[in-house]
Structures are given as structure tokens and as C-alpha cells.
N, C-alpha and C. Protein backbone atom coordinates (compact mmCIF):
# COMPACT_ATOMS: atom_id res chain seq x y z
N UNK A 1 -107.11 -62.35 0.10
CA UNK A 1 -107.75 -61.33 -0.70
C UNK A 1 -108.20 -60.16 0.18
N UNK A 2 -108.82 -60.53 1.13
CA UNK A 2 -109.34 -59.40 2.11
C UNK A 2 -107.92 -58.57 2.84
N UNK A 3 -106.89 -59.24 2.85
CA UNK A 3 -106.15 -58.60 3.67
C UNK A 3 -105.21 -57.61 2.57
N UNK A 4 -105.03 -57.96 1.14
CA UNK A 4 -104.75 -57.18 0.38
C UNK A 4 -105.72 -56.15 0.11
N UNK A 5 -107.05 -56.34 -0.03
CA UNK A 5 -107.94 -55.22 -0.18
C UNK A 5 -107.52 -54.52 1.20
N UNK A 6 -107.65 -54.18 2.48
CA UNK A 6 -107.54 -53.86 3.41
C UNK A 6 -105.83 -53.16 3.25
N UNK A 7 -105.02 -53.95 2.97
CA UNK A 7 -103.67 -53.06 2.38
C UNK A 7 -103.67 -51.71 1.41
N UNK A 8 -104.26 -52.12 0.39
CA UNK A 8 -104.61 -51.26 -0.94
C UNK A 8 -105.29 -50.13 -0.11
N UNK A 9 -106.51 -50.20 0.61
CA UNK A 9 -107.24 -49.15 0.92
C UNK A 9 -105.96 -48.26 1.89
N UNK A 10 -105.35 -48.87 2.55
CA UNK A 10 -104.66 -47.90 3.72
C UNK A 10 -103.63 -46.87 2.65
N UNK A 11 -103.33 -47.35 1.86
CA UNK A 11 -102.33 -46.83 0.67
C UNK A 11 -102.79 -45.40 -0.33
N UNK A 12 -104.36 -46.10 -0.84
CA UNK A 12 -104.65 -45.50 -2.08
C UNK A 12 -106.36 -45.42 -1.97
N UNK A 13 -107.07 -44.97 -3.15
CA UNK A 13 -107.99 -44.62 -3.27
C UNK A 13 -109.04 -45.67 -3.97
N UNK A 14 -109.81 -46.50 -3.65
CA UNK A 14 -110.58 -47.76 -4.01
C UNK A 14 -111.19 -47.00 -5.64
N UNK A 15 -111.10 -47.81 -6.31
CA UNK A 15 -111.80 -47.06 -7.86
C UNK A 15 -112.69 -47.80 -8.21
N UNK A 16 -112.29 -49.07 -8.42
CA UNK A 16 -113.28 -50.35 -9.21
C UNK A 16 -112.82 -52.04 -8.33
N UNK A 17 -113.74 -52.77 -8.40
CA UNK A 17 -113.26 -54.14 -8.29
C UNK A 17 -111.43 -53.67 -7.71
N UNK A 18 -110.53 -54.56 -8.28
CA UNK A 18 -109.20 -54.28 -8.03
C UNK A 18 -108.35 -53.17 -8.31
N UNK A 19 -109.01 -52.44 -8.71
CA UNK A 19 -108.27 -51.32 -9.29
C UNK A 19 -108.69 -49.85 -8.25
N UNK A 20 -106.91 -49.76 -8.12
CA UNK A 20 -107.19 -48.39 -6.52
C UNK A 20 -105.62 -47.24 -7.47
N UNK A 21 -106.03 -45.74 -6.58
CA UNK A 21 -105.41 -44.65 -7.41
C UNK A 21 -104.88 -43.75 -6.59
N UNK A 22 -103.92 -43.11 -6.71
CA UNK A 22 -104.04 -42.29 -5.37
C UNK A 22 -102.42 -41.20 -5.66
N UNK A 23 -102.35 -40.28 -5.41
CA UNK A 23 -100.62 -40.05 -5.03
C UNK A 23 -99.86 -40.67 -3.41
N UNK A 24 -98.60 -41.28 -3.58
CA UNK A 24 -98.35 -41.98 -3.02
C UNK A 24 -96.74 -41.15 -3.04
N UNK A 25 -95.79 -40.92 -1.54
CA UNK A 25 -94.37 -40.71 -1.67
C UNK A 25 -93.65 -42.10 -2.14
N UNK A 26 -92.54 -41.92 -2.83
CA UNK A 26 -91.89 -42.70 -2.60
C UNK A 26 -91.24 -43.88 -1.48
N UNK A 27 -91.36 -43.27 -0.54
CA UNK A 27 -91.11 -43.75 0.70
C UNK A 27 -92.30 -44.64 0.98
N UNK A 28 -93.05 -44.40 1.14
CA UNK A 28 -94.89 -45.13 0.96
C UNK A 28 -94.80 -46.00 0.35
N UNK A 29 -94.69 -45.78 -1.12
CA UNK A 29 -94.67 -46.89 -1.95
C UNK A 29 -93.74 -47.95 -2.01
N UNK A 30 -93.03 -47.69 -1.68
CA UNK A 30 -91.63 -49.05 -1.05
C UNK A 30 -92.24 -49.95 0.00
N UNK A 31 -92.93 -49.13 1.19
CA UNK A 31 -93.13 -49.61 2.45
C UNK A 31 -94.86 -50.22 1.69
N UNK A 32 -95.09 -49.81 0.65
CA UNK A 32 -96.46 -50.46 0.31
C UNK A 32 -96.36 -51.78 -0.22
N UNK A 33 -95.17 -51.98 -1.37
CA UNK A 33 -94.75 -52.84 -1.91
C UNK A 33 -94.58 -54.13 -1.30
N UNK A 34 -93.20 -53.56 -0.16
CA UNK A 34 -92.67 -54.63 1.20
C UNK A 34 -93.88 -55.61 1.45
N UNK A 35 -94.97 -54.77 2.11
CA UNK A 35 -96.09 -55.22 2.81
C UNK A 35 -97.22 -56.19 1.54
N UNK A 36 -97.68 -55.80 0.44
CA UNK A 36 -97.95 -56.52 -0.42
C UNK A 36 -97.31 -57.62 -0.50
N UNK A 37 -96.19 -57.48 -0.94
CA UNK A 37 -95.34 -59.09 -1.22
C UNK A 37 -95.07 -60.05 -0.33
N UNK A 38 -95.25 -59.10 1.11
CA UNK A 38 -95.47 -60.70 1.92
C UNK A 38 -97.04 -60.95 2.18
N UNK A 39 -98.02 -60.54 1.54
CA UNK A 39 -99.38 -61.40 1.28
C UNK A 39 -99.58 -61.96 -0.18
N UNK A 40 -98.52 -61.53 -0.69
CA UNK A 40 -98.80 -62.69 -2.09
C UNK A 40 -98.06 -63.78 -2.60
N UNK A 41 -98.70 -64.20 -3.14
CA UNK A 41 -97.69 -65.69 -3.74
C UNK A 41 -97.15 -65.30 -4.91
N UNK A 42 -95.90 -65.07 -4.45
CA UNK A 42 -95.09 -64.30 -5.89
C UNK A 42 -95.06 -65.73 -7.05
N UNK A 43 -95.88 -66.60 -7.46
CA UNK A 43 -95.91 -67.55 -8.12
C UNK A 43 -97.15 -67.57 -8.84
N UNK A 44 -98.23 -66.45 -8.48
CA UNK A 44 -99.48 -66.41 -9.33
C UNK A 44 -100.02 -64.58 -9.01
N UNK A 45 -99.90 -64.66 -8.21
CA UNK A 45 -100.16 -62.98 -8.08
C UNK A 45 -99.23 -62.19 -8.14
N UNK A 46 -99.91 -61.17 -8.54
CA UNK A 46 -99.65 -59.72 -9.44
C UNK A 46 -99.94 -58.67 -9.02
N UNK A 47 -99.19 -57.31 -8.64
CA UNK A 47 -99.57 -56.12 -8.59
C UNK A 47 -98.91 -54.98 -9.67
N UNK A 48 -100.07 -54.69 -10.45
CA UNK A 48 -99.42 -53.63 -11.23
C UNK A 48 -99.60 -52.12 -10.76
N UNK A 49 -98.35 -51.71 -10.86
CA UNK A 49 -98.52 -50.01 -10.48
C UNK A 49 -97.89 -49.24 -11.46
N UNK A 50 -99.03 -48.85 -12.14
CA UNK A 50 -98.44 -47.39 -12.78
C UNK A 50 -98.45 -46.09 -12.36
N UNK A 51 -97.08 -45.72 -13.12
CA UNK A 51 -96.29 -44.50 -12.21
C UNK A 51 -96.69 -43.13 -13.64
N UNK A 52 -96.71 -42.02 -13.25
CA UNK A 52 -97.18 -41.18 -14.21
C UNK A 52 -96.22 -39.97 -13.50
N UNK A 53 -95.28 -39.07 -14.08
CA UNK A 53 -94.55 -37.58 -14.42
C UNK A 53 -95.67 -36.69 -14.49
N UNK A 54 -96.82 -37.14 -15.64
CA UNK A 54 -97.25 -36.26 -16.89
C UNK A 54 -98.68 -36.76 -17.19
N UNK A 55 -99.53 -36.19 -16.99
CA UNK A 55 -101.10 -36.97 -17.30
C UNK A 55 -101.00 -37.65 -18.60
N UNK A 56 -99.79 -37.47 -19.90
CA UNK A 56 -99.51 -37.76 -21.06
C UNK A 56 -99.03 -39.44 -20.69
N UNK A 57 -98.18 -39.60 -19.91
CA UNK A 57 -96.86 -40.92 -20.07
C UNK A 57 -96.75 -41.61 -18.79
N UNK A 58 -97.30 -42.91 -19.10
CA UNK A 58 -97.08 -43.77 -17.73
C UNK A 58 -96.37 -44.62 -18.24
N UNK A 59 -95.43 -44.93 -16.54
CA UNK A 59 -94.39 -46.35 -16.65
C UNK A 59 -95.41 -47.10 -15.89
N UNK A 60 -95.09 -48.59 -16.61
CA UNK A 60 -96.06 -49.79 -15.90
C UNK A 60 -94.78 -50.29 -15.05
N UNK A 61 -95.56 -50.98 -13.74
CA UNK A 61 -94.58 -51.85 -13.11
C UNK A 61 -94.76 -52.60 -12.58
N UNK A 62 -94.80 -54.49 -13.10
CA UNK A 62 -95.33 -55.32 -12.35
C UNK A 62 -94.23 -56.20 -10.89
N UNK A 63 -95.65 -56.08 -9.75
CA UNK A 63 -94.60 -56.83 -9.12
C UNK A 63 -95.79 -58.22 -9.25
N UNK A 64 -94.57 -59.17 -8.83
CA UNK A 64 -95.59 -60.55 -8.64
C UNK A 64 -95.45 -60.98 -10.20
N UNK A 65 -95.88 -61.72 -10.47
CA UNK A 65 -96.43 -62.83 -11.51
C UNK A 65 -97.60 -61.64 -12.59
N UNK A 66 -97.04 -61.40 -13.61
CA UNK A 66 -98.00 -60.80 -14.66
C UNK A 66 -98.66 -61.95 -15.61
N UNK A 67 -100.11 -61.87 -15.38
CA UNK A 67 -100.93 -63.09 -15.79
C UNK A 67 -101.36 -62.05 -17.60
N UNK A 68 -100.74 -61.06 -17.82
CA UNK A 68 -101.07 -61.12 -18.93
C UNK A 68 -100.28 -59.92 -19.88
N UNK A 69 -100.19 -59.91 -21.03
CA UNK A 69 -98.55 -58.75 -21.44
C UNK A 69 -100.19 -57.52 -21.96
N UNK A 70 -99.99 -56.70 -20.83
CA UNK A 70 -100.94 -55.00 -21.14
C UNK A 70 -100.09 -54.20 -21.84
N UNK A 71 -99.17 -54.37 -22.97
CA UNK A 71 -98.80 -52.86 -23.61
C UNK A 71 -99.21 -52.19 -24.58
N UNK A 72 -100.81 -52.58 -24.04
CA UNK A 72 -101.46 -51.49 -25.29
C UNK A 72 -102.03 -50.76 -24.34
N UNK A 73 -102.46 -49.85 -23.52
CA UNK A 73 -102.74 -49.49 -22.64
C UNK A 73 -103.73 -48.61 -23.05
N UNK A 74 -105.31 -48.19 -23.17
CA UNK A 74 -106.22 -46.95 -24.12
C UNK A 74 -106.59 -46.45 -22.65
């Protein structure tokens, strides 16, 4: 847990409990991903990242294990 919090922060912007925000390149976010998935147990953990164009329309994207279906999103 600590070493994913410690990941997340080098990436993005701490908001709440688990939840971090930030603009990120593409290139970043691949090399963020990589590095996440080898601290998780792709068998119970989860990282969701939503991607936004448009302050209107986000794509969700889980990596890892989604412990729950979010497509109502307010």
C-alpha cells in the first residue's frame, strides 16, 4: 500500500484517501501503469483511470481486478 501511495504521488496530484488527479503524457502514463502492475496483485487490486478530451466526457479504464461495475458516474 505504501509503495503504491508513494507511486501515485510521483505521477499525480494526492486528492482524497485513494483518489489522485493530475495531467499526465501519454508516455508517463504507460511507464505509470508498467510500474503499478508490478506492485499489484492483478487478482484483487484495481486501478481506475479516467481519461477526459472535454471537462463534459470521460473514458473509465480499469487496470487490475474491478471490485465493483461504476457506470453511473455523478
Amino acid at each position: 500500500m505504501a509503495k503504491m501511495l508513494k507511486l501515485c504521488r510521483r505521477y499525480l496530484n494526492w486528492i482524497q484517501n485513494s483518489v489522485f488527479e493530475g495531467e499526465i503524457s501519454e508516455a508517463k502514463l504507460l511507464e505509470f501503469k508498467h510500474e503499478a502492475m508490478l506492485l499489484m496483485d492483478e487478482e484483487t487490486d484495481s486501478l481506475i483511470i479516467f481519461k477526459t478530451r472535454q471537462e463534459k466526457w470521460l473514458d473509465k479504464e480499469v487496470v487490475g481486478h474491478e471490485r465493483q461495475n461504476l457506470d453511473t458516474f455523478l
